[in-house]
Structure formats: structure tokens, C-alpha cells
C-alpha atoms as a PDB file:
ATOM      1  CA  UNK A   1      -2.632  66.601 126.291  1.00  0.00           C
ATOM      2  CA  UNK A   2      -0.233  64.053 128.058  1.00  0.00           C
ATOM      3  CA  UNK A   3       3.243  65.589 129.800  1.00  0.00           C
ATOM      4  CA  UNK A   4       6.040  62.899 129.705  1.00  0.00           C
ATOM      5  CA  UNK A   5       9.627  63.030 130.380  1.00  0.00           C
ATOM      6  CA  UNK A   6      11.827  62.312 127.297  1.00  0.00           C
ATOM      7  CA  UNK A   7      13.263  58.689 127.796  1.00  0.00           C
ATOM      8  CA  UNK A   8      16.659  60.126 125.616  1.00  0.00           C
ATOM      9  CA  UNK A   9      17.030  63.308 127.919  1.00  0.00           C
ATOM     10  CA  UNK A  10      14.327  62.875 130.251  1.00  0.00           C
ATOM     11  CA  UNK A  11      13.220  67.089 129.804  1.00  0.00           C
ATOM     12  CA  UNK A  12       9.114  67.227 130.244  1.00  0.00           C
ATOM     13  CA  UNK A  13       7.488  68.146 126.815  1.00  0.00           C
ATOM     14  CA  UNK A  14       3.487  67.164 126.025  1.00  0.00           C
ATOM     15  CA  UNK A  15       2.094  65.030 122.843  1.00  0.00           C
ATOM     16  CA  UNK A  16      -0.867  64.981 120.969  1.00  0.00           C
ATOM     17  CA  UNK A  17      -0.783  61.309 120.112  1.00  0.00           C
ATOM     18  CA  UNK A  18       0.464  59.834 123.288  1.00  0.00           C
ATOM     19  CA  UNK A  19       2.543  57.714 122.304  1.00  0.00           C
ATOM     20  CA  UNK A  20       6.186  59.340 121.554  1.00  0.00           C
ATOM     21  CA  UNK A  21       8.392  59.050 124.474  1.00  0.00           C
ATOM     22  CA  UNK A  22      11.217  61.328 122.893  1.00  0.00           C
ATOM     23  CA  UNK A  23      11.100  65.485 122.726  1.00  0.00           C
ATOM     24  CA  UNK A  24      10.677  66.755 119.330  1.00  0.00           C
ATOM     25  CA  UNK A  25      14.608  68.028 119.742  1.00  0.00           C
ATOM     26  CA  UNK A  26      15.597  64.429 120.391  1.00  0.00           C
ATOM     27  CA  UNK A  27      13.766  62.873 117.695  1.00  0.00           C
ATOM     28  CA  UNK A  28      15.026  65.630 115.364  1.00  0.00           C
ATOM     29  CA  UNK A  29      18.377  65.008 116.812  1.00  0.00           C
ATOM     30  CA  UNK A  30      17.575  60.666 116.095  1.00  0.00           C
ATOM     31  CA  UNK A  31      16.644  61.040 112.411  1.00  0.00           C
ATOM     32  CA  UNK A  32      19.285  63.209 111.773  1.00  0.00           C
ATOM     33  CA  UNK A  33      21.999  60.491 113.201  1.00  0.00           C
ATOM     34  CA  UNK A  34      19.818  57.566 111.512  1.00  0.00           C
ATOM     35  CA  UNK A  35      20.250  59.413 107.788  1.00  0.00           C
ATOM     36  CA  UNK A  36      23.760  59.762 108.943  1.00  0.00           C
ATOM     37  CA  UNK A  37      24.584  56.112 109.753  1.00  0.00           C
ATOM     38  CA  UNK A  38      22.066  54.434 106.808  1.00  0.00           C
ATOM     39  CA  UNK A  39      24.048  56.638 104.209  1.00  0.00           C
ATOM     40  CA  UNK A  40      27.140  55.333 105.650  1.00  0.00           C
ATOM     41  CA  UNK A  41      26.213  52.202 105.802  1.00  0.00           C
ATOM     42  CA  UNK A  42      24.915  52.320 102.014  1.00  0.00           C
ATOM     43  CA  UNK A  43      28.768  53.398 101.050  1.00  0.00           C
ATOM     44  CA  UNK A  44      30.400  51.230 103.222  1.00  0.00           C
ATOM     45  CA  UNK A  45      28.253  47.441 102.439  1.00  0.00           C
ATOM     46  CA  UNK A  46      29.925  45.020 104.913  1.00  0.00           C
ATOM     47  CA  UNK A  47      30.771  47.659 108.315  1.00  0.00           C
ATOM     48  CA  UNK A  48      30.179  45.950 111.398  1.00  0.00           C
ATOM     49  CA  UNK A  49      27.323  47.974 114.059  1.00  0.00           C
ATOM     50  CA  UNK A  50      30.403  48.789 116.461  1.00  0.00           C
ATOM     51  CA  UNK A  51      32.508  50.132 113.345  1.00  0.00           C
ATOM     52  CA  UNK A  52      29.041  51.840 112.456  1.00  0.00           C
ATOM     53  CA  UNK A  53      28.179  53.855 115.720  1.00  0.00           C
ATOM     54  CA  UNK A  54      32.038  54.620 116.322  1.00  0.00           C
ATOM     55  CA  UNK A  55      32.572  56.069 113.073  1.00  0.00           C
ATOM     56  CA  UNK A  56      29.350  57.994 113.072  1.00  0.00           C
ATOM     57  CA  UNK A  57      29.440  58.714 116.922  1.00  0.00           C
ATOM     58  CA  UNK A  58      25.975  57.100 117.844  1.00  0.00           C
ATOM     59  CA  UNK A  59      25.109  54.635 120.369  1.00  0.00           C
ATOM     60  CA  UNK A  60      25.212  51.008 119.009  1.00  0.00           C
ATOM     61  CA  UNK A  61      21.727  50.733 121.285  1.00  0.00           C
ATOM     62  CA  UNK A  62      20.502  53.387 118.534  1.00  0.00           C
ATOM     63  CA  UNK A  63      21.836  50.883 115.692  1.00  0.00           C
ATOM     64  CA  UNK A  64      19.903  48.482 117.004  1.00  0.00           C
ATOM     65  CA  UNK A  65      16.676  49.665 118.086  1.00  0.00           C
ATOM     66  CA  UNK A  66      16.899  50.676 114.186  1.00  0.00           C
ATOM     67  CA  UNK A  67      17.657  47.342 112.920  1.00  0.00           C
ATOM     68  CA  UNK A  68      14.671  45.987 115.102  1.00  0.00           C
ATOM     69  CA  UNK A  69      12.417  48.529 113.432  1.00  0.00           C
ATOM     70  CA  UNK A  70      13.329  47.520 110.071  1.00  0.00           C
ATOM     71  CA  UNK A  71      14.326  50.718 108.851  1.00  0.00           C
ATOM     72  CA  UNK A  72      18.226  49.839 109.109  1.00  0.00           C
ATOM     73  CA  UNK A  73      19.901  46.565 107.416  1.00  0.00           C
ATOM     74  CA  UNK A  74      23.467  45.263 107.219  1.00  0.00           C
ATOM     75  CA  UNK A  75      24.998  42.666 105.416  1.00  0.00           C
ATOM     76  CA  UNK A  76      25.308  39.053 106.232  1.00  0.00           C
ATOM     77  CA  UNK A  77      27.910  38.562 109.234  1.00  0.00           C
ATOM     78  CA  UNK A  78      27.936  42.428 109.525  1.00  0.00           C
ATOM     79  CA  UNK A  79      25.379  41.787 112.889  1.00  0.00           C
ATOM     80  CA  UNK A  80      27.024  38.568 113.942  1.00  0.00           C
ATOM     81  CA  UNK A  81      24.919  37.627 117.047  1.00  0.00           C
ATOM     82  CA  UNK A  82      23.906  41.251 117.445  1.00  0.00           C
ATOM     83  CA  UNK A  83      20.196  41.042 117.162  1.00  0.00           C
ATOM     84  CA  UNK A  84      18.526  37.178 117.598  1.00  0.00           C
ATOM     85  CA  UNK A  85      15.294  36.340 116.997  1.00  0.00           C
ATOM     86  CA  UNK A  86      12.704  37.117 119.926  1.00  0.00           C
ATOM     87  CA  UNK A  87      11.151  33.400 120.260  1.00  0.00           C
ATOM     88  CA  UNK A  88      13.874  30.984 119.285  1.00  0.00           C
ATOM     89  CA  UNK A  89      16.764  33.099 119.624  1.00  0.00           C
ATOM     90  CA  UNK A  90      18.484  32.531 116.475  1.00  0.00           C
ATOM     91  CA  UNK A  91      20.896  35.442 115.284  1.00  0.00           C
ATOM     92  CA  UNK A  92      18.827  37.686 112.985  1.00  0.00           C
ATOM     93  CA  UNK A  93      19.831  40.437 110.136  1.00  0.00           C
ATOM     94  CA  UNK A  94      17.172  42.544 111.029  1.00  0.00           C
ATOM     95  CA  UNK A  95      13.430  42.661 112.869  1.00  0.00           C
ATOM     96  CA  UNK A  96      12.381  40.675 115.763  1.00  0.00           C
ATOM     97  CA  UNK A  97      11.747  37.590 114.815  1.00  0.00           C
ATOM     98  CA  UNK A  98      13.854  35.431 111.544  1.00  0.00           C
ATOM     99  CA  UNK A  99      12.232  33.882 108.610  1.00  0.00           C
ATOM    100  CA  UNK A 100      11.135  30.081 110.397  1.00  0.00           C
ATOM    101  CA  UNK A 101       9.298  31.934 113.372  1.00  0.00           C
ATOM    102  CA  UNK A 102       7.888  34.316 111.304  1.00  0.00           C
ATOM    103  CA  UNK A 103       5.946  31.925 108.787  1.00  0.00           C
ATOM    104  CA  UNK A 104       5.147  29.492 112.313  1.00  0.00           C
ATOM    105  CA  UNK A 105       3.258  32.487 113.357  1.00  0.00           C
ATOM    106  CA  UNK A 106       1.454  33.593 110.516  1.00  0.00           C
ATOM    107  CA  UNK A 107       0.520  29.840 110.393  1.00  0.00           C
ATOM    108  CA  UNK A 108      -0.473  29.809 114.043  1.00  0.00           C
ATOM    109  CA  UNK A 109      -2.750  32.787 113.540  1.00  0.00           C
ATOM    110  CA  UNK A 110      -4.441  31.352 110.531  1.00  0.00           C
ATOM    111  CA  UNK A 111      -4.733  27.834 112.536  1.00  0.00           C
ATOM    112  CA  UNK A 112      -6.733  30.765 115.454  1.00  0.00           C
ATOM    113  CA  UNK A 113      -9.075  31.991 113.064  1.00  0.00           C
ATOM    114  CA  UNK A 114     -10.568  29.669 111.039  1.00  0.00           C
ATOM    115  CA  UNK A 115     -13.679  28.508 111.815  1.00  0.00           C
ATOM    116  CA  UNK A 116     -14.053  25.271 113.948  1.00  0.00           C
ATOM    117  CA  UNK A 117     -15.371  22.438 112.036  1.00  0.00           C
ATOM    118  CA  UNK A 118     -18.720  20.849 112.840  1.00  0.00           C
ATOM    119  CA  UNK A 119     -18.329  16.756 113.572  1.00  0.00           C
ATOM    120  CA  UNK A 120     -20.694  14.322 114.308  1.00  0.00           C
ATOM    121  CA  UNK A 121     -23.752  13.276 112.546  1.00  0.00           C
ATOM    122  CA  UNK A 122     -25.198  15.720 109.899  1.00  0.00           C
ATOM    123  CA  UNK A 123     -28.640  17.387 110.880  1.00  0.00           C
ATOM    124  CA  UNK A 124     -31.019  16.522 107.475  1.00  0.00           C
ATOM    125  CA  UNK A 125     -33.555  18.553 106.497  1.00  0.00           C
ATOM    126  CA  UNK A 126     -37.663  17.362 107.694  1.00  0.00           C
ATOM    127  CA  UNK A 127     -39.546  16.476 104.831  1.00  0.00           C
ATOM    128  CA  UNK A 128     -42.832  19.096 104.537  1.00  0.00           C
ATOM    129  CA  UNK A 129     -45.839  17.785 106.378  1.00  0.00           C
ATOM    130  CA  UNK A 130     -47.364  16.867 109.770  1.00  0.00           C
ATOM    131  CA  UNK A 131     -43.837  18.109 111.876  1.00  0.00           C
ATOM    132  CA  UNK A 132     -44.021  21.841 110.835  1.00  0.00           C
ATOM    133  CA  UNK A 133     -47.781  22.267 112.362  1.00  0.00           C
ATOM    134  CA  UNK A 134     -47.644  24.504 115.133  1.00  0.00           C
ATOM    135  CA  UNK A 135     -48.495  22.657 118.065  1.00  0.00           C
ATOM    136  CA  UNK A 136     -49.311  23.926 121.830  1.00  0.00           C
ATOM    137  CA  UNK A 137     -48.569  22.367 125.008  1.00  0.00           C
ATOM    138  CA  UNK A 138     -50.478  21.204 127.738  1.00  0.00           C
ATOM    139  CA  UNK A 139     -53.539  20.449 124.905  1.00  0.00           C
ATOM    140  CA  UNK A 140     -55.086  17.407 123.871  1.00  0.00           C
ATOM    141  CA  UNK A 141     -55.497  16.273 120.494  1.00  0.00           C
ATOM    142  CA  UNK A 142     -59.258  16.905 119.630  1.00  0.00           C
END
């Protein structure tokens, strides 16, 4: 099992997965403040992130890491240049990337996958007879 240090309160503590980089009392700690501000945010449409994390004493670095992971959204102009779009920069609601760079991508990738087409002259089928003999080299022709 790996040991890390907790990146929130950096106290060692193992994990089965790998791959969580908070304690179990931190995460508890996280989801607890994330049902805190998302039902706060669901009565109050329109708060700003700083109004947000002051009101329900959380870090606006938690508000956003939330808003990155898609599991938080605010309202149009509530983010206002908060979060922008990781390849064109662009101010963003929520996520990493907006809407444009998002469908360039998934374009890109299907562009990446698809099979490369043949050009040039098409190869056309022998016609049965003398060519599919099976011939041997370095003999004559008796």
C-alpha cells in the first residue's frame, strides 16, 4: 500500500488505489464544505465565488478546483474571468476547456483515428490462369 502526505494537511495516511492525495478526514471534511457551498449556491442563483467561499468559509481555490471538476456551476457573470479555458484562454462557466475548444478537439481526435486513405493507382485483381502457377527459381522451363 502507498504512504503519502495529505496535500490539504500534509499528515501521512496510506491508499489502496493510489491515487487520492487527501486523508480520509480531509476529504470527509471537502465533501462536507462542497454540499455546503452547492446548496448555497442552489438558494442563492447569481452569488459571485468570493461571496460564495466568504459566506460559507471555504477557500475560493476549493470553489474552483470544484468548478473545474464539473461538479459545481454558477450563473452567467457569477465567475467573471474566474476560470478560462485551458487552450485559448477564454473565460469559462465551468470545466477546463469552453464549448469552441471542446468540439476542435473532439474533431481533432476523430481527424487522429480514422484510417489513412489509400491513393494512387488501384491494384486489380489477375485474371485466373498461367500467373497463379507456382513457379521456382533458379529453374529452367522444361
Amino acid at each position: 500500500m502507498p504512504v503519502l502526505n495529505c496535500r490539504k494537511c500534509n499528515k501521512i495516511f496510506s491508499t489502496l488505489a493510489g491515487f487520492n492525495t487527501v486523508c480520509p478526514e480531509c476529504r470527509k471534511k471537502d465533501e462536507e464544505d462542497f454540499k455546503r457551498v452547492k446548496s448555497f449556491v442552489w438558494d442563492h442563483p447569481g452569488v459571485t465565488v468570493d461571496e460564495a467561499a466568504e459566506i460559507c468559509n471555504v477557500s475560493p481555490k476549493d470553489i474552483k478546483e470544484w468548478l473545474r471538476e464539473e461538479r459545481l456551476s454558477l450563473a452567467d457573470g457569477s465567475v467573471a474571468d474566474f476560470l478560462t479555458c485551458d487552450r485559448c484562454g477564454k473565460p469559462i462557466l465551468k470545466g477546463r476547456f469552453c464549448e469552441k475548444c471542446k468540439a476542435d478537439m473532439v474533431t481533432d481526435l476523430k481527424h487522429a483515428t480514422e484510417k489513412p486513405k489509400m491513393s494512387g493507382a488501384l491494384v486489380t485483381p489477375r485474371e485466373p490462369g498461367e500467373d497463379e502457377k507456382m513457379r521456382f527459381l533458379g529453374r529452367e522451363k522444361r
